[in-house]
Every structure is written in structure tokens, then in C-alpha cells.
N, C-alpha and C. Protein backbone atom coordinates (compact mmCIF):
# COMPACT_ATOMS: atom_id res chain seq x y z
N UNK A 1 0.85 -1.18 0.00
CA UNK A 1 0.00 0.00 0.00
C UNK A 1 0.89 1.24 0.00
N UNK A 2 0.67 2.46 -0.78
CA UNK A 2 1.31 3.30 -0.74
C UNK A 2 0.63 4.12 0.05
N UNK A 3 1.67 5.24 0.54
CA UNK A 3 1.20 6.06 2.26
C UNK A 3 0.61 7.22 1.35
N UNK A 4 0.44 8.26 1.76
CA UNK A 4 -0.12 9.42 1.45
C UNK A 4 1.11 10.35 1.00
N UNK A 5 2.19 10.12 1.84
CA UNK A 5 3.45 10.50 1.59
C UNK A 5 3.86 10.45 0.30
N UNK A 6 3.78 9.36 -0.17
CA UNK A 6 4.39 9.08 -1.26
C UNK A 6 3.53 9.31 -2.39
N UNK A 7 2.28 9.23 -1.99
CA UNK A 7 1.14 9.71 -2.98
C UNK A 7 1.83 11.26 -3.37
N UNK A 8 2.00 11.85 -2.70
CA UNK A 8 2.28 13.44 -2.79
C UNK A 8 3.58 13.59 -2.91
N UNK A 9 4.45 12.80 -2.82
CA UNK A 9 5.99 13.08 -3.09
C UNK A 9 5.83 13.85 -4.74
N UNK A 10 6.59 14.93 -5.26
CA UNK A 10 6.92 15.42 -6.00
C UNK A 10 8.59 14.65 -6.82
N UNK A 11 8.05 14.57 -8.10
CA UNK A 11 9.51 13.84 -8.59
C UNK A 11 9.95 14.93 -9.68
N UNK A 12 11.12 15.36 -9.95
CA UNK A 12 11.67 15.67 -11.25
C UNK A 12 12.26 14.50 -12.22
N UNK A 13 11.59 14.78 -13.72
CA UNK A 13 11.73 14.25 -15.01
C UNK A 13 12.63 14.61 -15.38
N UNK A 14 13.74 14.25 -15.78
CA UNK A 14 14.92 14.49 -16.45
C UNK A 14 15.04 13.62 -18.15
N UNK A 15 14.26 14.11 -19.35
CA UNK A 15 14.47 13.78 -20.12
C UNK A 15 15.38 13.94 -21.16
N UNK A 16 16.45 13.05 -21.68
CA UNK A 16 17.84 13.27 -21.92
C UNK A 16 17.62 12.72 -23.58
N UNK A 17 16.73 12.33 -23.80
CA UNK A 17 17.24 11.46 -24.64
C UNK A 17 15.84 12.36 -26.05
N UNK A 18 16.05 11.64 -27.34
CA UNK A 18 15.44 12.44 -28.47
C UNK A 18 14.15 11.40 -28.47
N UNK A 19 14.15 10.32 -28.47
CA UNK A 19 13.15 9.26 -28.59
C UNK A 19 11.64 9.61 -28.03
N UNK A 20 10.77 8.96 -28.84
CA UNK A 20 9.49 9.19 -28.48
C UNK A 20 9.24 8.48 -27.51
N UNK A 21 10.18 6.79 -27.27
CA UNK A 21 9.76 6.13 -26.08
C UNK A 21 10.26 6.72 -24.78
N UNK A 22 10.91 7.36 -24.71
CA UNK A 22 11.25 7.92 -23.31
C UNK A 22 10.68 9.30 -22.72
N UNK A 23 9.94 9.78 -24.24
CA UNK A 23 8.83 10.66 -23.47
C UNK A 23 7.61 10.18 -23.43
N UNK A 24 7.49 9.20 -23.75
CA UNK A 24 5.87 8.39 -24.03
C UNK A 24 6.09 7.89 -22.15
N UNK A 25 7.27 7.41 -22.27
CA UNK A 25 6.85 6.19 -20.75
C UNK A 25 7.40 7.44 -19.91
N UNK A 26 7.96 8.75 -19.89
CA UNK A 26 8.11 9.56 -18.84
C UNK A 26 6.28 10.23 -18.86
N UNK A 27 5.91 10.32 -20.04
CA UNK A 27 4.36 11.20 -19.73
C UNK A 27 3.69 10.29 -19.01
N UNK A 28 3.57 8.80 -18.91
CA UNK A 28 2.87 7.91 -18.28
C UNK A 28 3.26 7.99 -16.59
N UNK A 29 4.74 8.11 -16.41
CA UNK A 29 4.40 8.04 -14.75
C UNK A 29 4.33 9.46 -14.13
N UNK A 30 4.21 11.06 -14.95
CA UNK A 30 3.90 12.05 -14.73
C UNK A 30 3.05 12.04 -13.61
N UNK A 31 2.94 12.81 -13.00
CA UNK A 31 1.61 12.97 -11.93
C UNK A 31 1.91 14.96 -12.03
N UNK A 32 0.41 14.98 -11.90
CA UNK A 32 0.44 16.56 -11.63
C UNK A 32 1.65 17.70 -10.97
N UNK A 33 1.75 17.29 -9.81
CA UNK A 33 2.74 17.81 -8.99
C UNK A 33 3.99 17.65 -9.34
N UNK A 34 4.53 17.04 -10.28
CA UNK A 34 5.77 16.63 -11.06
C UNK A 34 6.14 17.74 -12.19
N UNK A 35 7.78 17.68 -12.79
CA UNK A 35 8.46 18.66 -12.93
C UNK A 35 8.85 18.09 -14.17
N UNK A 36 8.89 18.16 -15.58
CA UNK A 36 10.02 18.03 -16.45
C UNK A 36 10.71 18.51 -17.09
N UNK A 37 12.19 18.43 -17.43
CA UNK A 37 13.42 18.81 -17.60
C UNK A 37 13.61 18.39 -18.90
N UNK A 38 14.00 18.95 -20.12
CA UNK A 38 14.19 18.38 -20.93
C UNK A 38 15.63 19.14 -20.99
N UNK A 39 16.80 18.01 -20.91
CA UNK A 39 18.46 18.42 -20.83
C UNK A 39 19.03 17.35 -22.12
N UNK A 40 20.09 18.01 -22.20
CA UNK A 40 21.32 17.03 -22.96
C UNK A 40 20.50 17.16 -24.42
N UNK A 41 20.65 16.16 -25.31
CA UNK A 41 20.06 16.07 -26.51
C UNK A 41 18.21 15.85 -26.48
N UNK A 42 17.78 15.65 -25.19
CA UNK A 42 16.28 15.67 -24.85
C UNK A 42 15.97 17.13 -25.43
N UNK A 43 16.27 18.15 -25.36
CA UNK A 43 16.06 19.17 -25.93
C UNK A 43 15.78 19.76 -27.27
N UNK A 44 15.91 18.83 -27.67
CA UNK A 44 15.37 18.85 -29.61
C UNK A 44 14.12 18.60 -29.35
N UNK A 45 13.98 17.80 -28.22
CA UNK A 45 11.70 17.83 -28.35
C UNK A 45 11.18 19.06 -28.72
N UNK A 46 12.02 20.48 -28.30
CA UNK A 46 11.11 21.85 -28.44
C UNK A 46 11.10 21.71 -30.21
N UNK A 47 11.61 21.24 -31.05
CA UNK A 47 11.20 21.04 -32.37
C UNK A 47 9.80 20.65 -32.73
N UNK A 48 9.39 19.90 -31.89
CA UNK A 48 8.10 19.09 -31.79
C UNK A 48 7.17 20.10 -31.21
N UNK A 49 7.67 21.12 -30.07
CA UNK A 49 6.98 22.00 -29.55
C UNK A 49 6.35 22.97 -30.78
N UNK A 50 7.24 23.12 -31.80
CA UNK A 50 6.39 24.07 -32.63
C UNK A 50 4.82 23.26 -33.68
N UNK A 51 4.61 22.34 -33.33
CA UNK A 51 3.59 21.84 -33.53
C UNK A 51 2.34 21.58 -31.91
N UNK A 52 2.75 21.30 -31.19
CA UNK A 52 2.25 21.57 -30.01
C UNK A 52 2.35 22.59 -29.37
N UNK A 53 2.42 23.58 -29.14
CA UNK A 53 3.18 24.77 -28.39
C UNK A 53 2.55 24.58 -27.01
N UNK A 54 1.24 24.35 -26.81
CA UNK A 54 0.23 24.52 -24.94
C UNK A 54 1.39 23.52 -24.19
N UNK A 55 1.78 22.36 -25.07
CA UNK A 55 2.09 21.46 -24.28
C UNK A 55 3.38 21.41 -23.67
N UNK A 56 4.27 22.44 -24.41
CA UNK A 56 5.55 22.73 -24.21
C UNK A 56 6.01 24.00 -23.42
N UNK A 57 4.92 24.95 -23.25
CA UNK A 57 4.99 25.86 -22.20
C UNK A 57 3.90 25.61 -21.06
N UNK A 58 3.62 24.77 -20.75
CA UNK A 58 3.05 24.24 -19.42
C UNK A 58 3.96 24.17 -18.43
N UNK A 59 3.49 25.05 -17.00
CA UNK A 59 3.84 25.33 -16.32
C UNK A 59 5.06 24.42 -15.53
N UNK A 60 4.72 22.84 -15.69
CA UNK A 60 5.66 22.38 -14.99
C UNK A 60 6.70 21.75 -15.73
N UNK A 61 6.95 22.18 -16.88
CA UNK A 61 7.96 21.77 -18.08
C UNK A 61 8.83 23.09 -18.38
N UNK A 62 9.89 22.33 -18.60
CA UNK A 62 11.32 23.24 -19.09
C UNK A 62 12.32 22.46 -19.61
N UNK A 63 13.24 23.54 -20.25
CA UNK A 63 14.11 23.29 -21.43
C UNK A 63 15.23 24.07 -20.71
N UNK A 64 16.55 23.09 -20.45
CA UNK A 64 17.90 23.79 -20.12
C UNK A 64 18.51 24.43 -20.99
N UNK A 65 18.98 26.05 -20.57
CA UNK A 65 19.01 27.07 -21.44
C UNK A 65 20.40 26.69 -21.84
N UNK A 66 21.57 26.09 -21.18
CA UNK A 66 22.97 25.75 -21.99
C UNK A 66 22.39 25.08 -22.99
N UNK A 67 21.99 23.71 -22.88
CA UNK A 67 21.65 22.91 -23.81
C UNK A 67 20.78 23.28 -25.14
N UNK A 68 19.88 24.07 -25.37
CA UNK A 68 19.18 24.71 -25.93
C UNK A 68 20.25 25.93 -26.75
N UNK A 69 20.92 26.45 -26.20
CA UNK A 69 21.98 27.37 -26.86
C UNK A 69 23.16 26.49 -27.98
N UNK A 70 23.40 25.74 -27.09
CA UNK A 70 24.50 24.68 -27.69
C UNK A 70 23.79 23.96 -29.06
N UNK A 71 22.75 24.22 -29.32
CA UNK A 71 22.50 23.16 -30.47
C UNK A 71 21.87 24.29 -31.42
N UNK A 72 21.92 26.07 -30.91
CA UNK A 72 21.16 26.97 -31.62
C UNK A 72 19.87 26.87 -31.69
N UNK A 73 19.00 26.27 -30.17
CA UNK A 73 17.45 26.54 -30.36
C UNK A 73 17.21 27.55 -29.37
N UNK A 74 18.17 28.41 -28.82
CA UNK A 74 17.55 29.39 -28.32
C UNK A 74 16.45 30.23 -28.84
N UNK A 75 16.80 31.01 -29.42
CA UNK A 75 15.87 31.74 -30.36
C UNK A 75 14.62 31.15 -30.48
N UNK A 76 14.25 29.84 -30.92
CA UNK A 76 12.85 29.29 -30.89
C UNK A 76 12.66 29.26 -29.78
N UNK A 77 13.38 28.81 -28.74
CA UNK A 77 12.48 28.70 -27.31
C UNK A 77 11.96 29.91 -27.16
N UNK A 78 12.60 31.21 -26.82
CA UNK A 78 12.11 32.52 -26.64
C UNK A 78 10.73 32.82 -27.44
N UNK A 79 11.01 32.06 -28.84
CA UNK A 79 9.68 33.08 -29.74
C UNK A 79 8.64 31.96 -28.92
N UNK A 80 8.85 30.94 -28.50
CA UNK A 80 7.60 29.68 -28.11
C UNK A 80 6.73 30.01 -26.79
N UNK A 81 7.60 30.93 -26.44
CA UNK A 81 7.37 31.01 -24.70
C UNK A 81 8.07 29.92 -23.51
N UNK A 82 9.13 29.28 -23.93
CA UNK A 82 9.22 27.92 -23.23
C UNK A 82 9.75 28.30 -21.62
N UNK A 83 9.70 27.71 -21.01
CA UNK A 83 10.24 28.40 -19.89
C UNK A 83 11.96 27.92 -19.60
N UNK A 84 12.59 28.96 -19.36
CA UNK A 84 14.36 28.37 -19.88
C UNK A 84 14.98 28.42 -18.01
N UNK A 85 15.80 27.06 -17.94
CA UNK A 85 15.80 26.66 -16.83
C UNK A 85 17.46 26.74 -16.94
N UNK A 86 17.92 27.83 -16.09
CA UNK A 86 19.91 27.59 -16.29
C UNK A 86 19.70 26.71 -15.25
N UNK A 87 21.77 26.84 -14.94
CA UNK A 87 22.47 25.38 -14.54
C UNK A 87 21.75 25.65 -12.60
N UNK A 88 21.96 27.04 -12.20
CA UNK A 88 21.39 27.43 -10.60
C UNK A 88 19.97 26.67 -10.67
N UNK A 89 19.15 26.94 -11.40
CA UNK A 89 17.99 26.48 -11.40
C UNK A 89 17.99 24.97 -11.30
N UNK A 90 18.28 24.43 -12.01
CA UNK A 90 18.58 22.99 -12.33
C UNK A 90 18.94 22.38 -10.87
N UNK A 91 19.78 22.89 -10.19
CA UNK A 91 20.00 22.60 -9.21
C UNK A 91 19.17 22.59 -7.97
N UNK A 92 18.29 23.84 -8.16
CA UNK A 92 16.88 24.16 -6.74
C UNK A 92 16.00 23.13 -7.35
N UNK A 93 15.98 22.72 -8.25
CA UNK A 93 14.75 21.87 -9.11
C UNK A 93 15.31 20.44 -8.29
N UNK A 94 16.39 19.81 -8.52
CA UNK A 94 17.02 18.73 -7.94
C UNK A 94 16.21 18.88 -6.46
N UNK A 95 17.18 19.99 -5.75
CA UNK A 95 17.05 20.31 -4.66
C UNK A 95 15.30 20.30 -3.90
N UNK A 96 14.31 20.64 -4.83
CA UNK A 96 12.82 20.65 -4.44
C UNK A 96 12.13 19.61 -4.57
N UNK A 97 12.48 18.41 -5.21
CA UNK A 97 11.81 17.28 -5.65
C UNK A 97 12.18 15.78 -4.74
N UNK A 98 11.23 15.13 -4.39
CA UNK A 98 11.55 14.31 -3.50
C UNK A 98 12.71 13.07 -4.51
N UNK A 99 12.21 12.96 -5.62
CA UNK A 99 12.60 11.93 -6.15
C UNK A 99 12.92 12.51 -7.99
N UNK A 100 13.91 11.69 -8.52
CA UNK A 100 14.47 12.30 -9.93
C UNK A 100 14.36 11.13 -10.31
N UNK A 101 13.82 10.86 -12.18
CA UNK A 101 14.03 9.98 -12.83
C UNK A 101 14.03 10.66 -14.30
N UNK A 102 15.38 9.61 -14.88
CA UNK A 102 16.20 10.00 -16.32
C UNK A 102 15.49 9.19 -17.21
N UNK A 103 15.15 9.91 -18.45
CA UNK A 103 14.66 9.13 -19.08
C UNK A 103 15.03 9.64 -20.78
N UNK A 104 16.03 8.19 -20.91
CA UNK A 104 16.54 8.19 -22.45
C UNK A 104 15.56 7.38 -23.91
């Protein structure tokens, strides 16, 4: 049986990878109160964002602004609205979440 605790534990999503299966099975164990990160080469999803856009500036989703620079999608994130998460941030995000899972 799971406690109430854990019902409500908050996790950060760390999606790293370009694949549809690792955002298909990260959207499945999402829960409301949860955070995702799209870092490393996960960050080409905002490509996909310009066909979705609601879903890519939702409040509890972000795109790491090194990573996003490094591959030249800054500029689209800005015109998208995405919300841009530097390396300090990245870290309070770690720091606020009971639990982190990577998903390539």
C-alpha cells in the first residue's frame, strides 16, 4: 500500500534522450505535482513543440538554457514562450523534488 506520503511526493523528469519512447513512458508516470526537464540532446523535443506549443509551455515543463543554446534553439524557445531553466535552477529543481528519474 502506498502512504499518502508518497502519494504526494513530487519527482523531477529528467528527459535526456530524443526518442518518443522515453517521453511516451516519462508522460505515463507524470503525476500533476511533477516537474520536467528536458536536458542534454532531450532538448530537440522543443522542435516538436512548434507543432504543439500549450504542451511545451506548461507550467511544470522546461528546457535547459545551456543545452538549448549549444544546439542553436535558443531563439525558438524565446519566440515559443518555453520556460528556460539555467544550470542554478537545475540545481533548486534537484534540490525541491523528492525523487528524480532519467529518461533516455
Amino acid at each position: 500500500m502506498i502512504s499518502s506520503v508518497e502519494k504526494t511526493a513530487r519527482c523531477l523528469h529528467l528527459v535526456l534522450g530524443t526518442g518518443v519512447e522515453a517521453l511516451d513512458a516519462c508522460a505515463t508516470c507524470c503525476e500533476p505535482q511533477d516537474f520536467i526537464l528536458f536536458l542534454d540532446v532531450g532538448v530537440m523535443h522543443l522542435l516538436e513543440a512548434r507543432m504543439n506549443p500549450a504542451a511545451a509551455v506548461a507550467k511544470s515543463t522546461g528546457f535547459a538554457t545551456a543545452d538549448l543554446e549549444a544546439r542553436g534553439l535558443i531563439g525558438l524557445a524565446r519566440e515559443l514562450g518555453i520556460r528556460l531553466v539555467s544550470d542554478a535552477e537545475f540545481a533548486l529543481l534537484v534540490k525541491d523534488h523528492d525523487h528524480c528519474l532519467s529518461w533516455k
